[in-house]
Structures are given as structure tokens and as C-alpha cells.
Protein backbone atom coordinates (compact mmCIF):
# COMPACT_ATOMS: atom_id res chain seq x y z
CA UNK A 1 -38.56 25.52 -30.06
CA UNK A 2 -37.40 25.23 -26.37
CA UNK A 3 -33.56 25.98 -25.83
CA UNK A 4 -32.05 22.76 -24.24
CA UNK A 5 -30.30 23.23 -20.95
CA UNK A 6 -26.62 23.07 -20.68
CA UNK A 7 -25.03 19.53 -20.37
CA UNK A 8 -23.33 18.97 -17.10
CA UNK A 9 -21.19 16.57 -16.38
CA UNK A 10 -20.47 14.32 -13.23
CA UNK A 11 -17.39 12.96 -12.64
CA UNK A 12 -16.66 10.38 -9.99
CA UNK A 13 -14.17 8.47 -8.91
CA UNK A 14 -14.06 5.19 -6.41
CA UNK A 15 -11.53 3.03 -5.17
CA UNK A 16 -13.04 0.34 -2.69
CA UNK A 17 -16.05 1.98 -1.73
CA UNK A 18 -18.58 -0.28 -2.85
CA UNK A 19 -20.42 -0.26 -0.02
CA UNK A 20 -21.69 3.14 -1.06
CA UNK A 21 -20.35 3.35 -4.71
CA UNK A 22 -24.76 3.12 -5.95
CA UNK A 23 -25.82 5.31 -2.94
CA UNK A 24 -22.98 8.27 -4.90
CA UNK A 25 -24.54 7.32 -8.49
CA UNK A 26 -28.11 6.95 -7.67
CA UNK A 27 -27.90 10.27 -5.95
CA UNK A 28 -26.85 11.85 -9.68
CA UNK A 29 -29.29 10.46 -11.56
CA UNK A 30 -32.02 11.29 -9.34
CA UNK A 31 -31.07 15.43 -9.33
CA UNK A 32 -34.35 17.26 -10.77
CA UNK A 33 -31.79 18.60 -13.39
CA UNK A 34 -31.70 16.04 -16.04
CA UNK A 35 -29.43 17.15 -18.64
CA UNK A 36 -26.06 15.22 -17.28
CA UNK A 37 -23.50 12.87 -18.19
CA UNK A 38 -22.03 10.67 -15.36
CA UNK A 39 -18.92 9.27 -15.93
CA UNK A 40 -17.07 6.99 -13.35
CA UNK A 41 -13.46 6.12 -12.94
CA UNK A 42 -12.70 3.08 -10.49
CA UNK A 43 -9.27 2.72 -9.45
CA UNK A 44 -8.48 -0.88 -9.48
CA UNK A 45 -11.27 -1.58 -6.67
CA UNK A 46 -10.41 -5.13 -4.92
CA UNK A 47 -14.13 -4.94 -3.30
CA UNK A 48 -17.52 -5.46 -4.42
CA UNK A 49 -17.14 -1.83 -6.78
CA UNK A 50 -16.80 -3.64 -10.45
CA UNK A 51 -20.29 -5.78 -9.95
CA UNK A 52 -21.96 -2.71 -8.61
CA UNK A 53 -20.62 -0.49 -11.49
CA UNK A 54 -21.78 -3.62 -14.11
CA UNK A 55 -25.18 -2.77 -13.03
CA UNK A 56 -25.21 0.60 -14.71
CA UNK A 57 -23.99 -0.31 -17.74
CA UNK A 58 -27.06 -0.35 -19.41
CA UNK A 59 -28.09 3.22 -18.57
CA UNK A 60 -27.46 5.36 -21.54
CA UNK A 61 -26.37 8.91 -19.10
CA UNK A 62 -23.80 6.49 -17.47
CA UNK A 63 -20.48 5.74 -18.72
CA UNK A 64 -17.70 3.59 -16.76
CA UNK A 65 -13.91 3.60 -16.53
CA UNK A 66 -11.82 1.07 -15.54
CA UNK A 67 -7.43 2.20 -14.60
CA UNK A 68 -5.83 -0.23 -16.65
CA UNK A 69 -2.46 1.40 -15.66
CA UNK A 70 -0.52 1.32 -12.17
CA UNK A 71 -1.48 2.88 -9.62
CA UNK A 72 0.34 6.32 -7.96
CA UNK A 73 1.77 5.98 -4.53
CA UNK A 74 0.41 8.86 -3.04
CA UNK A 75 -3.66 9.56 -2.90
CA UNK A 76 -4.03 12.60 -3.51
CA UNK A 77 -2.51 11.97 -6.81
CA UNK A 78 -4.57 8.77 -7.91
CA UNK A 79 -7.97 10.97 -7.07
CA UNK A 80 -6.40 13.82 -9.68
CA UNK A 81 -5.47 10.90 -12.33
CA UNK A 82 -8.85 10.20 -12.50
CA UNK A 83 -11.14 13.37 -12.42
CA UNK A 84 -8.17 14.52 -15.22
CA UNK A 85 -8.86 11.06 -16.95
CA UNK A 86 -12.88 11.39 -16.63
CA UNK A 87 -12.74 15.27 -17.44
CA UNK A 88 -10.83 14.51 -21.04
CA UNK A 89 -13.72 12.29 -21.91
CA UNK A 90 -16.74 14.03 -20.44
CA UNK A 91 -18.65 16.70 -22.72
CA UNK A 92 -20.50 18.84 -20.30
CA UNK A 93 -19.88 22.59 -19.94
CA UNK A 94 -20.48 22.50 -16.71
CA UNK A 95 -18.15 20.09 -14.38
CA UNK A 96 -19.22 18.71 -10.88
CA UNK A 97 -16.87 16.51 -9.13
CA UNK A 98 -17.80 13.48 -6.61
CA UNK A 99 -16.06 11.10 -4.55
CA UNK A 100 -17.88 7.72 -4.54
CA UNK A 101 -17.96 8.10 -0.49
CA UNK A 102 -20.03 11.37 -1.01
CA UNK A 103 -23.41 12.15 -2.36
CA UNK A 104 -25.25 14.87 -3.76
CA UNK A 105 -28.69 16.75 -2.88
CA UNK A 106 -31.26 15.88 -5.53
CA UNK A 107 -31.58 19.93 -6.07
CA UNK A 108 -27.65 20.25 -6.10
CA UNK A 109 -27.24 20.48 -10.01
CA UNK A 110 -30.09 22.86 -10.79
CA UNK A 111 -28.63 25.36 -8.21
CA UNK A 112 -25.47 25.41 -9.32
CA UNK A 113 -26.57 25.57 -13.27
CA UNK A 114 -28.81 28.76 -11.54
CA UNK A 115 -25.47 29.90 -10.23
CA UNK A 116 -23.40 29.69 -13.57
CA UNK A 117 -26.59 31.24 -15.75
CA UNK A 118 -26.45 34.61 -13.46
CA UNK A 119 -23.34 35.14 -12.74
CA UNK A 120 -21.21 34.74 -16.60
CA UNK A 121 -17.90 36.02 -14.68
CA UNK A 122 -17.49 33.15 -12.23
CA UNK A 123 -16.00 30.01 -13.75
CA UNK A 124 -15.63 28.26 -9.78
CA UNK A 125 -17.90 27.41 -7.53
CA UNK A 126 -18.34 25.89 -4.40
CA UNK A 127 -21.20 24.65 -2.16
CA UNK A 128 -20.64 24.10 1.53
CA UNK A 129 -20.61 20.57 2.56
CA UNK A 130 -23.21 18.58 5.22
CA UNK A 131 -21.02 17.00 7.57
CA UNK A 132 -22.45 13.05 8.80
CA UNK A 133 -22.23 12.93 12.49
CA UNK A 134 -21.64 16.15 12.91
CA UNK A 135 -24.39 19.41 13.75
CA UNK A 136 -24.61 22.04 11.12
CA UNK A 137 -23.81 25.93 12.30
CA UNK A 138 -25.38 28.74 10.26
CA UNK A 139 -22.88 31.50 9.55
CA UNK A 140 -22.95 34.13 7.59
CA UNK A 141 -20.31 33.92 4.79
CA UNK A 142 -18.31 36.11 2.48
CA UNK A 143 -19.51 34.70 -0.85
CA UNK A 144 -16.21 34.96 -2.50
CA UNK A 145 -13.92 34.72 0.37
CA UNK A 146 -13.17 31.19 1.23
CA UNK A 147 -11.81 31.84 4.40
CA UNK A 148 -14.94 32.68 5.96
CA UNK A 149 -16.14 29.58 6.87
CA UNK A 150 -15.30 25.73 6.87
CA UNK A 151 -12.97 24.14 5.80
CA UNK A 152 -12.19 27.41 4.01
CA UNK A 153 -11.58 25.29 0.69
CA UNK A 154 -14.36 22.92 0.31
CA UNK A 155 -13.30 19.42 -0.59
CA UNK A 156 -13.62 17.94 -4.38
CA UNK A 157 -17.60 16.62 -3.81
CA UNK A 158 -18.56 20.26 -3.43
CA UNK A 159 -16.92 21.70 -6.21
CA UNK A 160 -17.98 22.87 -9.75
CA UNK A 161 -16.55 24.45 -12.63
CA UNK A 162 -16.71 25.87 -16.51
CA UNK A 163 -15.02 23.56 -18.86
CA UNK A 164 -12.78 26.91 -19.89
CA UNK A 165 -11.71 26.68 -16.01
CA UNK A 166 -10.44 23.23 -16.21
CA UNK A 167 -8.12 24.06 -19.39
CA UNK A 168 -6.56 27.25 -18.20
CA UNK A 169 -6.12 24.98 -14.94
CA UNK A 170 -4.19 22.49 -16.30
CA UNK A 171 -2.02 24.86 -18.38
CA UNK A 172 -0.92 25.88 -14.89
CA UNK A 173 -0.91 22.97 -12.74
CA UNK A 174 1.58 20.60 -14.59
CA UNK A 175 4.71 22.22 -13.24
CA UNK A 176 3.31 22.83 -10.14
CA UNK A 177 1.78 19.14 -9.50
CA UNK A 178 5.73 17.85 -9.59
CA UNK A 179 6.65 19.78 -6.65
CA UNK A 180 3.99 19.18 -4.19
CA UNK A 181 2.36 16.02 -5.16
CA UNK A 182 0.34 15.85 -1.96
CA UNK A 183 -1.81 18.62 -2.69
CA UNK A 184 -5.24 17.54 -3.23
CA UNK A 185 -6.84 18.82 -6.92
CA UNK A 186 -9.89 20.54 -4.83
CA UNK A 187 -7.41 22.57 -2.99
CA UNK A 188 -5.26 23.57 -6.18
CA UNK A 189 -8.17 24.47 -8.20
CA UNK A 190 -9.59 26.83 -5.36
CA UNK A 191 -6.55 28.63 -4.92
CA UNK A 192 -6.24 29.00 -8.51
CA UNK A 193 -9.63 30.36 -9.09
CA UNK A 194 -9.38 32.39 -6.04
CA UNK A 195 -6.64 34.20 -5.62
CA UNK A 196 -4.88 34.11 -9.54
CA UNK A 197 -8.46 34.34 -11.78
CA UNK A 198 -10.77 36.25 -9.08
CA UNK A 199 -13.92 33.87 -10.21
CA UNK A 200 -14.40 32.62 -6.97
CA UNK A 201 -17.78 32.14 -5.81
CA UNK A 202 -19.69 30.05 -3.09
CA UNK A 203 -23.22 29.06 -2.50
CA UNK A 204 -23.96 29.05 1.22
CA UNK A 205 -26.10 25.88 0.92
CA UNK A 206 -25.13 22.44 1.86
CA UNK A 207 -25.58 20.71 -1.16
CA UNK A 208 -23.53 17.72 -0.93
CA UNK A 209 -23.24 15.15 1.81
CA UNK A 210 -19.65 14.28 3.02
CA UNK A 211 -18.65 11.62 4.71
């Protein structure tokens, strides 16, 4: 009997982005890796997002969100409420975060399920990003040295993660999310994973497009 692949999990957020809230989704369900979950949080969207998300409802590897509760004042902390909010209710072992803005290579998920297979001591990893508008440079990089190339931590739509990650995270990040609220998540988690866990590692491929 064949061993089933790993589940891994999408998580994406969206606050008025409706415009390319099903170019983000369609880009996850179309990854040659089909063992995921996609789970979406919207943010009290006052566009087009909630009849956009409606027409997903019906796909069984899709599951929706609504924040029923107010929203934070600063942005950086409304993105963390709800990859922490998605996270709590997603299954996978494997954790990919997307901003609705962003979008994903269809090969994206298979290399970084490659990635996690190989190397059993890394728990974070990063791809580099594909910049719109802007001309890619090759450059050699320092796999586990994130100051080797741009933007030396690599924004939440190119990160991934072990589930174990995320909890020993958390543990850590509650006091420290009080003090500097303005810290995006992407940046906490790579600092945490680089410099206090040493399970740092990043693919020099640019497998997610960022806006």
C-alpha cells in the first residue's frame, strides 16, 4: 500500500484584495502537490473579497474564515491574528503562509515538501521571492545565512514551517509581541529560527510571486 504524502497546509489571509484574492487561491490548488488544506482568513473585507471567497465554498480542500471580532490598529498585528487564527485550525504538518496579494509557483509545495523530507533538522524554510516589475539578479547565497541576499528575511508568502516550529514559536513570542507590536510575524519567526533554534534554511529558487 502506497504511503500518503504529508498534509500541508496553506494559510492565507486577505483584507480588501479582491481583485486578486482567486488569482492567490487558484494558484494553491493548482500546485502539482495535491495533498493540502487551504484555509483563508478575511479580515472584515469592505470590497468584492466575501463573493469571491463564496465561490469556493463548495470545494472540499478549501475552508473559509470570516473575523467576527474588531479589528487591531496596527497591520502588522491583524496579518499575525490571522495566520495564528488559521494555524489553530489547520491540520497540516507542514505550514506555508500567503498573503492574498501574493501567489505561489505551481511547483512551490512539492519543493519545499522535497526540502523538509531531506533535511529532518530544519523546521524553517524560506524561498526567495519574484519581485513584479522588478528584474531578477542571480546570486549565489549562503543557504542558511539570511543575510546573504534580499531582503535578508523573506516576507510571510515565502515562508514555511514544521507544525513543532509554530508551537515552540508561540511559547516565545507572546511576551515579546507586547513590546514591539510592529514587528511583522515573517520577521519574528526568521529570527527565531535563525539565530535561537539554528534550523534555518533557504531554497535559492523564486517560488512565490510578490507583489
Amino acid at each position: 500500500m502506497k504511503k500518503q504524502k504529508t498534509l500541508v497546509s496553506i494559510l492565507i489571509i486577505n483584507y480588501n484584495n479582491g481583485k486578486l484574492l482567486a488569482r492567490s487561491i487558484n494558484s494553491c490548488l493548482e500546485q502539482k502537490y495535491k495533498n493540502i488544506e487551504i484555509l483563508i482568513f478575511d479580515d472584515k473585507s469592505s470590497d468584492n473579497s466575501k463573493k469571491i471567497l463564496y465561490e469556493y465554498r463548495k470545494n472540499k480542500r478549501v475552508k473559509i474564515f470570516f473575523n467576527k471580532n474588531k479589528k487591531k490598529k496596527i497591520a502588522a498585528l491583524d496579518a499575525m491574528n490571522g495566520y495564528l487564527r488559521l494555524f489553530k485550525r489547520s491540520k497540516g504538518s507542514l505550514i506555508c503562509l500567503l498573503d492574498s496579494d501574493d501567489y505561489f509557483h505551481k511547483l512551490k509545495v512539492e519543493k519545499i515538501y522535497k526540502i523538509f523530507s531531506k533535511k529532518k533538522e530544519i523546521d524553517f524554510v524560506q524561498n526567495l521571492p519574484y519581485i513584479k516589475d522588478k528584474l531578477k539578479t542571480e546570486k549565489k547565497i549562503n543557504k542558511n545565512n539570511p543575510l546573504s541576499f534580499w531582503p535578508y528575511l523573506a516576507p510571510e508568502s515565502c515562508i514555511s514551517f514544521r507544525r513543532k516550529f509554530m508551537n515552540s514559536f508561540l511559547k516565545v513570542n507572546k511576551k515579546f509581541t507586547n513590546n514591539f507590536e510592529d514587528i511583522w510575524l515573517g520577521f519574528r519567526m526568521g529570527v527565531y529560527a535563525f539565530f535561537c533554534l539554528k534550523k534555518f534554511y533557504t531554497i535559492n529558487m523564486n517560488l512565490t510571486f510578490y507583489e
